[in-house]
Protein backbone atom coordinates (compact mmCIF):
# COMPACT_ATOMS: atom_id res chain seq x y z
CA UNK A 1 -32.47 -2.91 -14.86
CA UNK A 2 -36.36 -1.21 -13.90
CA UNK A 3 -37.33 -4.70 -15.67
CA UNK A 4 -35.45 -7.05 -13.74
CA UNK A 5 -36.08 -4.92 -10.01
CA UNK A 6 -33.06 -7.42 -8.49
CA UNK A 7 -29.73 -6.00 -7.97
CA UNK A 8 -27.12 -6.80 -10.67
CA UNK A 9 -23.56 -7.46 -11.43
CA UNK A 10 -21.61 -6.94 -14.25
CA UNK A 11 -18.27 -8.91 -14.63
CA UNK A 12 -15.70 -7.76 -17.36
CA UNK A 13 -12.20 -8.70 -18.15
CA UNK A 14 -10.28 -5.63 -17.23
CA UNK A 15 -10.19 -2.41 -15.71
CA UNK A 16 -10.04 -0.01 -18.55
CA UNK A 17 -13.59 -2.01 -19.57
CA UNK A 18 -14.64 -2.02 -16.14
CA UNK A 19 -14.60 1.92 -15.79
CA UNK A 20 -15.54 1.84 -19.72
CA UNK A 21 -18.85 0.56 -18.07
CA UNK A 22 -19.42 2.25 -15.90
CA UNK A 23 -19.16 5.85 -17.53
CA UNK A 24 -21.37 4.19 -19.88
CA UNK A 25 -24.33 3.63 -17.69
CA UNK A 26 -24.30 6.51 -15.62
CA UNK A 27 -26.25 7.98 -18.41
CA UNK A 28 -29.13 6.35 -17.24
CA UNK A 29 -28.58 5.14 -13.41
CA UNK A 30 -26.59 6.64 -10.32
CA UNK A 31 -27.18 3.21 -8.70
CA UNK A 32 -23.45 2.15 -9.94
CA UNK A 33 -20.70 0.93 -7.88
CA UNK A 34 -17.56 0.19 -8.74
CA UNK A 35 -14.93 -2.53 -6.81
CA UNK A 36 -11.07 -2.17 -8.24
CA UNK A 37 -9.01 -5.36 -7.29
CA UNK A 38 -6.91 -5.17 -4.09
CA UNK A 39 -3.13 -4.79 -5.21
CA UNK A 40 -1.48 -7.66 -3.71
CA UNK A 41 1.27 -6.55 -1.11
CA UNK A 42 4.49 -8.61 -1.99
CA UNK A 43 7.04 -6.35 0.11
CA UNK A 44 6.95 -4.74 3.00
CA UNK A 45 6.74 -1.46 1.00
CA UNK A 46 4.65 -0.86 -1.41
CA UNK A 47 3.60 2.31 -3.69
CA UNK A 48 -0.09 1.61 -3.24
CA UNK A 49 -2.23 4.46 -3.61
CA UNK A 50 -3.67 5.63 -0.25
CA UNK A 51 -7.36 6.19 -1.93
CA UNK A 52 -7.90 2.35 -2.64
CA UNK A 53 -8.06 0.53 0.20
CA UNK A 54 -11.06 3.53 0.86
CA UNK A 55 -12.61 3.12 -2.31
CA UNK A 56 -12.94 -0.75 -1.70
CA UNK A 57 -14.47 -0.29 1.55
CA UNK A 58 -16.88 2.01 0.73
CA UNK A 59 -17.87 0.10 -2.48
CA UNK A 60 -18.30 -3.16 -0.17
CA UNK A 61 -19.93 -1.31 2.20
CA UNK A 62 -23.24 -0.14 -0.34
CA UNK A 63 -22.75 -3.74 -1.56
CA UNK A 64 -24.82 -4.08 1.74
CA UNK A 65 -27.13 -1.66 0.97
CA UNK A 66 -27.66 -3.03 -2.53
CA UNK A 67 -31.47 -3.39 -3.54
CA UNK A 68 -31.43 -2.58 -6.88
CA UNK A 69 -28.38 -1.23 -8.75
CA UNK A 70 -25.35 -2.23 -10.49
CA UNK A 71 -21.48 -3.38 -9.46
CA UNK A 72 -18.97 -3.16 -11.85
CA UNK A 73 -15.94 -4.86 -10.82
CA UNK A 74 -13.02 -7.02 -13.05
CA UNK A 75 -12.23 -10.89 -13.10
CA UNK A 76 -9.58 -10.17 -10.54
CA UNK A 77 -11.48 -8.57 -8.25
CA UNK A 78 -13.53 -11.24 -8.27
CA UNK A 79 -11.59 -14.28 -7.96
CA UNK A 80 -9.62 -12.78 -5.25
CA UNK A 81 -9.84 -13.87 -1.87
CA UNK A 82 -11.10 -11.82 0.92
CA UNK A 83 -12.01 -11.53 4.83
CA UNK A 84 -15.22 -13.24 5.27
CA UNK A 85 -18.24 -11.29 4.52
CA UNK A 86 -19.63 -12.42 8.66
CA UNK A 87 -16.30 -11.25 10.19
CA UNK A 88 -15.97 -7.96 8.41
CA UNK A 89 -19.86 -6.41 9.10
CA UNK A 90 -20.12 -8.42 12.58
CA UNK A 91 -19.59 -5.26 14.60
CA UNK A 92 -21.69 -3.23 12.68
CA UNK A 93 -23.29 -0.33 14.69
CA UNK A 94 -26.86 0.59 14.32
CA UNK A 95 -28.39 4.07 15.83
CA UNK A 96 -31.77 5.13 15.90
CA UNK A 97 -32.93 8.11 18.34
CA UNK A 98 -34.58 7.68 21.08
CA UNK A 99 -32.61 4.04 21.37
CA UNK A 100 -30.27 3.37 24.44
CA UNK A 101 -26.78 2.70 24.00
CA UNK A 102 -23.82 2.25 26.33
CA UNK A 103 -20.84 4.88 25.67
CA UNK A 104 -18.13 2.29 26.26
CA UNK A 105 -19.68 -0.59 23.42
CA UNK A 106 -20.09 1.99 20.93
CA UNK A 107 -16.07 3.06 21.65
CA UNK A 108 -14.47 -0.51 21.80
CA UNK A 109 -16.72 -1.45 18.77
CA UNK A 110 -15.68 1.21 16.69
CA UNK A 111 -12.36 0.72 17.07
CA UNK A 112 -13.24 -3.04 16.28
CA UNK A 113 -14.44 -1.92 12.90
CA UNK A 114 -11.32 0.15 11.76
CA UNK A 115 -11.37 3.62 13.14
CA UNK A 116 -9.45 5.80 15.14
CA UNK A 117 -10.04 7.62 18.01
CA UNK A 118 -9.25 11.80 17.33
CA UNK A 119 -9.79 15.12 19.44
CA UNK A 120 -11.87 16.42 16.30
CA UNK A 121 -12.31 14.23 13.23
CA UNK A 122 -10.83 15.72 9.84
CA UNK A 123 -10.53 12.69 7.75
CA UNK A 124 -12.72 9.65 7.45
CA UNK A 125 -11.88 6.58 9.10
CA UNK A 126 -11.76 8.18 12.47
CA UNK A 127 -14.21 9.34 15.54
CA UNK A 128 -14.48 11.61 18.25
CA UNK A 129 -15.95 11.88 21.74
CA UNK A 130 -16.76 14.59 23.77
CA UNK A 131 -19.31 14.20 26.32
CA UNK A 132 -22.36 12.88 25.17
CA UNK A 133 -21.75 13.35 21.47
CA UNK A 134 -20.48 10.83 19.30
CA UNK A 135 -18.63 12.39 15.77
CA UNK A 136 -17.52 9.54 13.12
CA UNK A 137 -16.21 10.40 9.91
CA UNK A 138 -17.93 7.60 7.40
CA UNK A 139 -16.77 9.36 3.96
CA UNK A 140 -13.87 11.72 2.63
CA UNK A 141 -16.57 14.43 2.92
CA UNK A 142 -19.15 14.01 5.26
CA UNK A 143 -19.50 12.66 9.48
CA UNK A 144 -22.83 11.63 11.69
CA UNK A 145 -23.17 13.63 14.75
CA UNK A 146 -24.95 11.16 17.54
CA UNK A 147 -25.87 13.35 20.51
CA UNK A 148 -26.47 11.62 23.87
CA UNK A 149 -28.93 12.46 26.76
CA UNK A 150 -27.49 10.05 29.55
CA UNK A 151 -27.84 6.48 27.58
CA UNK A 152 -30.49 7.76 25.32
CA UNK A 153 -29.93 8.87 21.65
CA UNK A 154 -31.52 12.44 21.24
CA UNK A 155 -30.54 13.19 17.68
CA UNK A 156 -28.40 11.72 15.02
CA UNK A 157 -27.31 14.45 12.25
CA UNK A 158 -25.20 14.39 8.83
CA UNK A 159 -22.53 16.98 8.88
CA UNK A 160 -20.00 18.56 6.79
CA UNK A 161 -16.41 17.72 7.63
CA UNK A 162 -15.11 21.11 5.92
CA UNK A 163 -17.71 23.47 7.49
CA UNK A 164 -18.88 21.14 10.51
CA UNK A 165 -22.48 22.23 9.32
CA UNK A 166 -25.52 19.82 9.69
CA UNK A 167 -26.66 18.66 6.37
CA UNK A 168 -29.24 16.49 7.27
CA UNK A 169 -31.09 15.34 10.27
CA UNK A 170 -31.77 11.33 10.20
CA UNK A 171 -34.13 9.27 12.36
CA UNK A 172 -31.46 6.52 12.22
CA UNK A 173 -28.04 5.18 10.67
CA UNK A 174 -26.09 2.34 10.31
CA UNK A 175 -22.54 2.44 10.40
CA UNK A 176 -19.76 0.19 8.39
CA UNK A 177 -16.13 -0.63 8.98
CA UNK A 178 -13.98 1.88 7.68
CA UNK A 179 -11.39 -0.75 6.47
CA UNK A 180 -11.49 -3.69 4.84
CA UNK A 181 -8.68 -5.79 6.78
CA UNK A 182 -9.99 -5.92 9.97
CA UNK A 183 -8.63 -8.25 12.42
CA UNK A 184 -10.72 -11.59 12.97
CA UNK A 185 -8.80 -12.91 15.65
CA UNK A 186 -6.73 -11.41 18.20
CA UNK A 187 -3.03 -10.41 17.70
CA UNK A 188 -1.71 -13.19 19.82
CA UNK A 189 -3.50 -16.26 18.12
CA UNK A 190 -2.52 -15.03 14.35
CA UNK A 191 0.98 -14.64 15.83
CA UNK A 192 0.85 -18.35 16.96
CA UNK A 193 -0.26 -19.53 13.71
CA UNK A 194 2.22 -18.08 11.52
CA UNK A 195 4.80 -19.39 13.80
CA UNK A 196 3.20 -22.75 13.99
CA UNK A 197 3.99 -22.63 9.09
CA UNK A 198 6.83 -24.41 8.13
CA UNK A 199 9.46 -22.51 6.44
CA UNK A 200 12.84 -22.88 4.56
CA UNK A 201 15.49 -21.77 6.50
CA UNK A 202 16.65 -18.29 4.75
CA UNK A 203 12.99 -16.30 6.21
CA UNK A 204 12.64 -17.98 9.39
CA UNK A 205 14.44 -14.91 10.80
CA UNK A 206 12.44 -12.18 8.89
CA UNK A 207 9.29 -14.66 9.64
CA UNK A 208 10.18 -13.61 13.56
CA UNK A 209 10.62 -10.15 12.65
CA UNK A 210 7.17 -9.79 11.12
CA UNK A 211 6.03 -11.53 14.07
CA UNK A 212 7.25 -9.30 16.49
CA UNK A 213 5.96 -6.09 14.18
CA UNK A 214 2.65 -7.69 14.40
CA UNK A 215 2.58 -8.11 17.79
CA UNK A 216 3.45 -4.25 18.65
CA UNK A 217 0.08 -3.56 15.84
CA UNK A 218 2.51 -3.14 12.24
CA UNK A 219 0.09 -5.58 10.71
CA UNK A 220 -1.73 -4.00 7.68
CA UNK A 221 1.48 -4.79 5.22
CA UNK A 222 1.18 -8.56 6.87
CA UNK A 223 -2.08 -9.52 6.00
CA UNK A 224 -1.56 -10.62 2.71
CA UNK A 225 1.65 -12.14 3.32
CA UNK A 226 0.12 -14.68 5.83
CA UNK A 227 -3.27 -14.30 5.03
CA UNK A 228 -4.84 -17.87 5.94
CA UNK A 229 -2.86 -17.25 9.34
CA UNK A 230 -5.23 -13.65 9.83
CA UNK A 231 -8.12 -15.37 8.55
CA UNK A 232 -9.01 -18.66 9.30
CA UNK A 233 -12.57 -17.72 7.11
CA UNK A 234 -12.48 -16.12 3.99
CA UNK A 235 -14.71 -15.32 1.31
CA UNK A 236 -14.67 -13.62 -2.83
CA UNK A 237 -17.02 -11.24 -3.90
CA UNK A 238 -19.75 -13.84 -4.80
CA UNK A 239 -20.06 -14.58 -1.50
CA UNK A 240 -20.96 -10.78 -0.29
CA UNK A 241 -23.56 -10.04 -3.51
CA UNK A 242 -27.22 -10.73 -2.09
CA UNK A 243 -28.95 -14.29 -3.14
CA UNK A 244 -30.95 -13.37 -6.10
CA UNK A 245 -27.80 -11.00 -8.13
CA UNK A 246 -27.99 -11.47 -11.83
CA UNK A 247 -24.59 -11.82 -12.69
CA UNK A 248 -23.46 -10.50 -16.49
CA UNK A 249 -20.21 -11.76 -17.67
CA UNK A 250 -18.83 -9.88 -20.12
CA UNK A 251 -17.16 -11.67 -23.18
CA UNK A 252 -16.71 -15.01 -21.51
CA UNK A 253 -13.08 -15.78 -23.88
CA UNK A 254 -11.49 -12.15 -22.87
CA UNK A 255 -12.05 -12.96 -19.09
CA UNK A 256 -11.67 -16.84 -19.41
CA UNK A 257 -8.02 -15.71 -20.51
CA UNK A 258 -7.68 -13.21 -18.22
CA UNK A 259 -8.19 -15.43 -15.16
CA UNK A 260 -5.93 -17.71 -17.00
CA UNK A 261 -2.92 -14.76 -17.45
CA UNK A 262 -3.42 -14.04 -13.73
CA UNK A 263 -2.95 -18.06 -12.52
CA UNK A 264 0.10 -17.95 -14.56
CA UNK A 265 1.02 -14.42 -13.47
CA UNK A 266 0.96 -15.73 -10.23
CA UNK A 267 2.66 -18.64 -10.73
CA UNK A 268 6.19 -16.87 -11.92
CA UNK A 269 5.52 -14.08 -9.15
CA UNK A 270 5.43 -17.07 -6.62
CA UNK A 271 8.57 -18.85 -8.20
CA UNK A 272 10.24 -15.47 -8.43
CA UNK A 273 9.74 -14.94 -4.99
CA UNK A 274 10.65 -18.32 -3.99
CA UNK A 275 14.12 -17.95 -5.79
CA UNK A 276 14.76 -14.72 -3.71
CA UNK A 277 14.45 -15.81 -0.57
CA UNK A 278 10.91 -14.63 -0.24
CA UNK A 279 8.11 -15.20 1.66
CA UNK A 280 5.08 -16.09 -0.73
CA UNK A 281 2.15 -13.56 0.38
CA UNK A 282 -0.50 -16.34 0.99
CA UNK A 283 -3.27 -14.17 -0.48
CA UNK A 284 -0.91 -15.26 -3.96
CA UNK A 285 -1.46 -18.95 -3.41
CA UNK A 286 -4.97 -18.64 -2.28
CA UNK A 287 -6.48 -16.50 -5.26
CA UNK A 288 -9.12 -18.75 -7.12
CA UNK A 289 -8.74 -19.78 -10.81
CA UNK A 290 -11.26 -19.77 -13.17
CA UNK A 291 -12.66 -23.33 -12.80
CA UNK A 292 -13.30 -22.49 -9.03
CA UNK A 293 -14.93 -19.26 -9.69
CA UNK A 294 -17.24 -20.75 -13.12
CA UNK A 295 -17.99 -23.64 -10.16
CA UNK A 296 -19.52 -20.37 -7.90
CA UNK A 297 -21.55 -19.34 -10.31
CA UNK A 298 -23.95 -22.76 -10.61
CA UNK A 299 -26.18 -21.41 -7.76
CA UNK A 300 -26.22 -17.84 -9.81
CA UNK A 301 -28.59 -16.58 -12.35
CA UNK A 302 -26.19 -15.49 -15.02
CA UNK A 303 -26.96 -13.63 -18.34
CA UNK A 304 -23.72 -13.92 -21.13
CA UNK A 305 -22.82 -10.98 -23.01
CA UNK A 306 -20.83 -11.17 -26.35
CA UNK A 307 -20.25 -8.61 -29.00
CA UNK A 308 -21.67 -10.07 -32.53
């Protein structure tokens, strides 16, 4: 890695490798990040643990960041489909003191890039104002303090969530979404376009249920069943690694029939689905297979590693 100074990624065929991998070169780098694969929503209700969806954002999120270093991630992870890398960091806020701002951008736009709006902040994904001072919560343990005099940053500080003690006092930050399914469009033109689909007659009703659970903001266990109808743009992993990456793949057969296992994985799901009277999450149909992903890889400087 201090040889090649470019930021690398490692591609292996499951997850038990994947963290394997990882544990494995933290010996001799911290610079390691790790994407899981999204689990695919294919009912309303799901068991889905409450951590990933946070551990995926904030593994995207140093993505951006990423000079030199390494991501681990699986073959799923990265053949699955995603919001656009350009939609997701488009409202991305930048402070630096002694910059203006305007109170009421910085409000709307965080709220554009996933958070909520708290009296105090305790967990991440949400921020507070009070006055001039600006708190957002941008881990599990940790917030940025951005204090205000009239339009004018004065100081930007790292705090403790627990003890709401400064760590650190920065000159300036940048901060990322704090989820990864952000809306691209507004509520009422994805409404419009999953009503526009064609569909058998046993889900047209639930179709106009999810519809109207959209419309009053129930939309986070929608997205992946009309996915092309949230994101008209959408993007895999490839797409958000910087230009000059070295990719690894990790025993080309073991993922080649991995990819394979998931296409025909999917496959049943979809004519399971199908048979019950299901809608078909369009994430499903629109996960690519491993011809389309080798194909992304051409523009790629890729290194092969097999066990002799």
């Amino acid at each position: 890695r201090e040889f090649v100074k470019k930021p690398i990624c490692i591609i292996t065929y499951n997850e038990i490798q994947a963290r394997k991998i990882v544990e494995d070169l933290s010996y001799f780098t911290d610079k390691i990040i790790y994407l899981p694969k999204k689990e695919i929503v294919t009912y309303d209700y799901i068991a889905e643990s409450k951590d990933l969806p946070y551990e995926r954002i904030e593994a995207l999120n140093k993505i951006q960041e990423l000079k030199t270093g390494i991501v681990v991630t699986t073959i799923e992870a990265a053949i699955q489909k995603m919001i656009s890398k350009e939609q997701l960091y488009k409202n991305t806020l930048s402070f630096k003191v002694g910059q203006e701002q305007q109170l009421e951008d910085i409000k709307q736009k965080l709220v554009d890039l996933g958070y909520i709006r708290c009296d105090l902040i305790e967990g991440r994904g949400q921020f507070s104002v009070r006055g001039g001072i600006v708190d957002i919560a941008i881990s599990v343990n940790s917030g940025v303090r951005i204090e205000f005099w009239g339009d004018e940053i004065d100081s930007i500080r790292k705090f403790s969530l627990a003890t709401q003690r400064t760590v650190k006092m920065l000159d300036d930050i940048e901060i990322y979404p704090s989820y990864e399914f952000l809306l691209a469009d507004n509520v009422e033109t994805v409404c419009e376009r999953i009503g526009d689909k064609v569909y058998p007659n046993s889900v047209k009703e639930k179709v106009r249920d999810d519809i109207y659970q959209i419309k009053n903001g129930e939309f986070l266990t929608k997205i992946d069943k009309y996915f092309d109808c949230f994101y008209s743009e959408t993007d895999t992993l490839l797409n958000y690694l910087e230009d000059d990456t070295v990719i690894f793949i990790d025993e080309i057969s073991k993922i080649k029939a991995r990819a394979e296992n998931i296409t025909k994985d999917n496959t049943h799901l979809i004519k399971d689905l199908t048979e019950k009277n299901k809608i078909v999450p369009g994430i499903l149909s629109q996960m690519k297979d491993y011809i389309k992903f080798s194909e992304g890889l051409t523009k790629k400087q890729v290194v092969y590693l097999e066990k002799q």
